[in-house]
C-alpha atoms as a PDB file:
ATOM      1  CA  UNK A   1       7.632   8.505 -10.588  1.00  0.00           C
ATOM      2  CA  UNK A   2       9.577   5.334  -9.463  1.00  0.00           C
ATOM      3  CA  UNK A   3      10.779   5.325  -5.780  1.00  0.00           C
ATOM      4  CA  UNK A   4      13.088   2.630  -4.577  1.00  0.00           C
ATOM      5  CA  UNK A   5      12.956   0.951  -0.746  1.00  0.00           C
ATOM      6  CA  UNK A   6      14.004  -1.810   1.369  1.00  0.00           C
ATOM      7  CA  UNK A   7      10.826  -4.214   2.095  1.00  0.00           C
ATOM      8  CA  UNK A   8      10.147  -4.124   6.112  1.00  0.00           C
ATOM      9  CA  UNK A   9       7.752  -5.887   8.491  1.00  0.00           C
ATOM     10  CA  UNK A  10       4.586  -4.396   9.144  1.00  0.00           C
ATOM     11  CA  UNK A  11       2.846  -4.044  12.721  1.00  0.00           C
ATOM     12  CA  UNK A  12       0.854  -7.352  11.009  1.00  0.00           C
ATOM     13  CA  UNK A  13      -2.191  -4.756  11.773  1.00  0.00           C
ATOM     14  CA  UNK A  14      -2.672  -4.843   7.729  1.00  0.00           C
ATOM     15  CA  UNK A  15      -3.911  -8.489   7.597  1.00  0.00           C
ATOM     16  CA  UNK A  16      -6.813  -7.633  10.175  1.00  0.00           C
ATOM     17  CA  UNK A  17      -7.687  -4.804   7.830  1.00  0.00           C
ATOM     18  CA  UNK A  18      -7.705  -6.145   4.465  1.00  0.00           C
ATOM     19  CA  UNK A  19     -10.278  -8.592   5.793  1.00  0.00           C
ATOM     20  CA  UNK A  20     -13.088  -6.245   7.140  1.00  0.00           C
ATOM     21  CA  UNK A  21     -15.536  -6.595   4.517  1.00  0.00           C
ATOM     22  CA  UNK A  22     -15.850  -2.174   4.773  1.00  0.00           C
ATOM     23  CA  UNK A  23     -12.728  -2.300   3.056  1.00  0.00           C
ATOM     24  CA  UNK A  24     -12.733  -5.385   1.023  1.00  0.00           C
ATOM     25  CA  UNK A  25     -16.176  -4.007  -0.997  1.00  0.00           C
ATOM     26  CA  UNK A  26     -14.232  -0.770  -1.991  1.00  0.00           C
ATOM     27  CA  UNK A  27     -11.005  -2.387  -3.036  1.00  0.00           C
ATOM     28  CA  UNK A  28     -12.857  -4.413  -5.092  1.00  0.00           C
ATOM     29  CA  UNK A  29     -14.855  -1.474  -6.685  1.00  0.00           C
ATOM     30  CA  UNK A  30     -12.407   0.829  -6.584  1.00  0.00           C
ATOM     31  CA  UNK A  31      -8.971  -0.793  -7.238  1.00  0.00           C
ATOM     32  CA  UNK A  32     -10.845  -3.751  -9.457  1.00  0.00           C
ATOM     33  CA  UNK A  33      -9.214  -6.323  -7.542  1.00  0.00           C
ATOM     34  CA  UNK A  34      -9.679  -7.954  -4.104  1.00  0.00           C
ATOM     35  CA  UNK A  35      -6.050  -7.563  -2.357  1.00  0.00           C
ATOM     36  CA  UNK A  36      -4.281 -10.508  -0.477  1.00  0.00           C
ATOM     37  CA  UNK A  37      -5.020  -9.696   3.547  1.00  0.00           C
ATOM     38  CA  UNK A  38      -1.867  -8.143   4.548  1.00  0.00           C
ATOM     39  CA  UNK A  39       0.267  -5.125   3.309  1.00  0.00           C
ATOM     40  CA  UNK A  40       3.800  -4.832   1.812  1.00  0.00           C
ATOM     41  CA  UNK A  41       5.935  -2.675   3.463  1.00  0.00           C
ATOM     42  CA  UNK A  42       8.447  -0.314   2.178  1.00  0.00           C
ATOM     43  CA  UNK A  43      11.163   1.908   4.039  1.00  0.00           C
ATOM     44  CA  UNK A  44      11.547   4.932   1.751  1.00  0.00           C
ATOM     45  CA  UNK A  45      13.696   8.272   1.830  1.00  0.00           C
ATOM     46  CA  UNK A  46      12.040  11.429   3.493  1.00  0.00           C
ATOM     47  CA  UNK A  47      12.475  13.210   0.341  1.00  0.00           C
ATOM     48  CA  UNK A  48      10.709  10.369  -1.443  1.00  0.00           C
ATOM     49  CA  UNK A  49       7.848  10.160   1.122  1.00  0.00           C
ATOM     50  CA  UNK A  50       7.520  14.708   0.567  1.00  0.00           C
ATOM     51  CA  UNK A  51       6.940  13.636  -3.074  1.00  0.00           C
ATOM     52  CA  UNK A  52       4.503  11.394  -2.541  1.00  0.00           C
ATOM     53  CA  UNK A  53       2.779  13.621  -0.496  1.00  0.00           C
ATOM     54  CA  UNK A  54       2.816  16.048  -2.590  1.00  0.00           C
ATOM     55  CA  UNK A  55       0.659  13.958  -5.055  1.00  0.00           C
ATOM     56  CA  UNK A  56      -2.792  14.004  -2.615  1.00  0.00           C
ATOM     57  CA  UNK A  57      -4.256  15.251  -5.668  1.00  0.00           C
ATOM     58  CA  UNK A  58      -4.021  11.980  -7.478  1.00  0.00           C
ATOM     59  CA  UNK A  59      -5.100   9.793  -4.678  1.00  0.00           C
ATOM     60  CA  UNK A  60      -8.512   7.964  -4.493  1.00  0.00           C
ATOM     61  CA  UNK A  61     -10.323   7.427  -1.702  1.00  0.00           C
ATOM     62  CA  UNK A  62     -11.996   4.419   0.117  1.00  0.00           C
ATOM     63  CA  UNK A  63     -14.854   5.348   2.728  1.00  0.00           C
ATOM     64  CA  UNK A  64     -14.074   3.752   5.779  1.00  0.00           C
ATOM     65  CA  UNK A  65     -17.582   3.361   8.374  1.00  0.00           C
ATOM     66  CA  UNK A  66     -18.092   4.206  12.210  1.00  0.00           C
ATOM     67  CA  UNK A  67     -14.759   3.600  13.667  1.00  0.00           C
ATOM     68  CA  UNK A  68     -12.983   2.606  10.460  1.00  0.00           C
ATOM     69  CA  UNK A  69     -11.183   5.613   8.832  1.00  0.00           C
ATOM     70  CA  UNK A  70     -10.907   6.410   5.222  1.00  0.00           C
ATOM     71  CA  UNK A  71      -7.981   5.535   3.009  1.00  0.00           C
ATOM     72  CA  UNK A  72      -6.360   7.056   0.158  1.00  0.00           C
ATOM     73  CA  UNK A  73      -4.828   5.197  -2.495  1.00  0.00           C
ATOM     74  CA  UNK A  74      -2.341   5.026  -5.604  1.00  0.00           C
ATOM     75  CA  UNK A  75      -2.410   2.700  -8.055  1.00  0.00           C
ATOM     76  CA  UNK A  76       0.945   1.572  -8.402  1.00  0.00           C
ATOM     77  CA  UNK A  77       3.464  -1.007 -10.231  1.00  0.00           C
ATOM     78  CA  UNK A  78       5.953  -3.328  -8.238  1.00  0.00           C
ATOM     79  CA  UNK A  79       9.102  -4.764  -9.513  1.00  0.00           C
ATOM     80  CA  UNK A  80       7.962  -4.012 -12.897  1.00  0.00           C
ATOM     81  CA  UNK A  81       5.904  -6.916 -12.675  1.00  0.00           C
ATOM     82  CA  UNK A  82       2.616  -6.358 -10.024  1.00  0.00           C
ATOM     83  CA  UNK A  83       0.039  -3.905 -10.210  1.00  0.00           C
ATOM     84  CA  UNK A  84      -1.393  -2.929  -7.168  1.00  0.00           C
ATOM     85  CA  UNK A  85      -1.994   0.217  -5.317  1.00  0.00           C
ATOM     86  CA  UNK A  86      -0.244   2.336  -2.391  1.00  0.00           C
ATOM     87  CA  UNK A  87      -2.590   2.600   0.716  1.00  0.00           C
ATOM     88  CA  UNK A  88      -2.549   5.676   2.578  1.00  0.00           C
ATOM     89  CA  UNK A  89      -4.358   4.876   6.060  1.00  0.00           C
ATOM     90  CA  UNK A  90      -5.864   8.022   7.515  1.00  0.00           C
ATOM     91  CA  UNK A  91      -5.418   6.673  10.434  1.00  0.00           C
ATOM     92  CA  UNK A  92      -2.108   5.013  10.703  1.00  0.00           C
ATOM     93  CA  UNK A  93       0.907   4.402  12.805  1.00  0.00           C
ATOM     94  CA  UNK A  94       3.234   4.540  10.054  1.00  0.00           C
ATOM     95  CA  UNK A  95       5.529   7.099  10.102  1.00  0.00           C
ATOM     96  CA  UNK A  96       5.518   9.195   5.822  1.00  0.00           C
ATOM     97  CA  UNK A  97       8.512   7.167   5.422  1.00  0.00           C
ATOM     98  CA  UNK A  98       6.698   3.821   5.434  1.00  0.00           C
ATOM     99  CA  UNK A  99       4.782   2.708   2.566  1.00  0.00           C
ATOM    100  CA  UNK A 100       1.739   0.102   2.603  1.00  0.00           C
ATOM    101  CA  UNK A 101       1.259  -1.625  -0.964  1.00  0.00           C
ATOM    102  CA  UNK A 102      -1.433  -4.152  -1.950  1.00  0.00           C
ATOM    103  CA  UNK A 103      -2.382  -6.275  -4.184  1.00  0.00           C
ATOM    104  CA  UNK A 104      -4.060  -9.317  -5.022  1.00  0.00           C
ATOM    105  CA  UNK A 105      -1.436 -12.014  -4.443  1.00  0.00           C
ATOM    106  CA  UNK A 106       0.946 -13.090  -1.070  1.00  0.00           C
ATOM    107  CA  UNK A 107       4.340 -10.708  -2.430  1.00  0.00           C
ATOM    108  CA  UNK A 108       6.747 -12.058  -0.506  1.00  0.00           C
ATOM    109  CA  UNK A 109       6.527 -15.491  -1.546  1.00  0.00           C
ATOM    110  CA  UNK A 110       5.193 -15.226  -5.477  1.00  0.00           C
ATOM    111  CA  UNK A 111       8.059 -12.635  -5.747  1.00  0.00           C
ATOM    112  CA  UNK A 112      10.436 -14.744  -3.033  1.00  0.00           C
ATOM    113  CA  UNK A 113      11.360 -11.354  -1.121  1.00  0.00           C
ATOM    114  CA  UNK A 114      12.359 -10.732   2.251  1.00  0.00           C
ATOM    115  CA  UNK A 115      13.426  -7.788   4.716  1.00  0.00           C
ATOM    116  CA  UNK A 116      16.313  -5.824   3.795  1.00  0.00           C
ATOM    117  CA  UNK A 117      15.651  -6.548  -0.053  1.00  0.00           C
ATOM    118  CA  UNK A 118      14.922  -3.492  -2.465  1.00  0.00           C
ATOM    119  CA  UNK A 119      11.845  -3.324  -4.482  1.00  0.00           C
ATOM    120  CA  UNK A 120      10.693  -0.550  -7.003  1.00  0.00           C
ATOM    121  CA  UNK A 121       7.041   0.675  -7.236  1.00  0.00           C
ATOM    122  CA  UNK A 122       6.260   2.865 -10.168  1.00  0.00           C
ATOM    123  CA  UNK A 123       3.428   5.322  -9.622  1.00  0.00           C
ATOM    124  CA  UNK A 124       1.933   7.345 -12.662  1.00  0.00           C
END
């Protein structure tokens, strides 16, 4: 499946996130990488976000701790060019329509992108 959005700013709640060492121990086991601190946001269709919902199945899961909740997760392609993975907070303030992707390099400057511009992930 390839779904197609415009990049967005973030809350910059991500950053704090990436960076609790609850998290960074499972990305690192789990997604075999440890991911820059931040996310990379994407404003998708509602018809994309029901399709990615529909794929719950597929996701992985990192065990959040105490107050920290669990996230799901999709490995997933950007731009053709970085692998990374989807992160579905279970606790989030993202609406379905806003996608959080990861991975292990700074996105918007190795890939010089900024709001407004497109960018493709690719999910098997």
């Amino acid at each position: 499946m390839e779904i197609t959005g415009k990049i967005i700013s973030g809350t910059h709640k991500g950053s704090y996130f990436m960076s609790l060492e609850v998290y960074k121990e499972e990305f690192r086991k789990k997604l075999k990488f440890e991911p820059f601190p931040g996310t990379f946001n994407l404003k998708i269709s509602p018809e994309n976000a029901t399709n990615i919902s529909s794929m719950q199945d597929k996701m992985g899961v990192i065990k959040g701790t105490g107050n920290y909740g669990d996230v799901k997760f999709l490995p997933a392609q950007l731009n053709g060019i970085v692998n990374g993975a989807i992160l579905f907070p279970v606790k989030t303030e993202h609406s379905p329509e806003i996608l959080e992707f990861v991975a292990k390099e700074n996105l918007r400057i190795t890939l010089k992108l900024e709001d407004g511009d497109e960018a493709t992930l690719k999910i098997d």
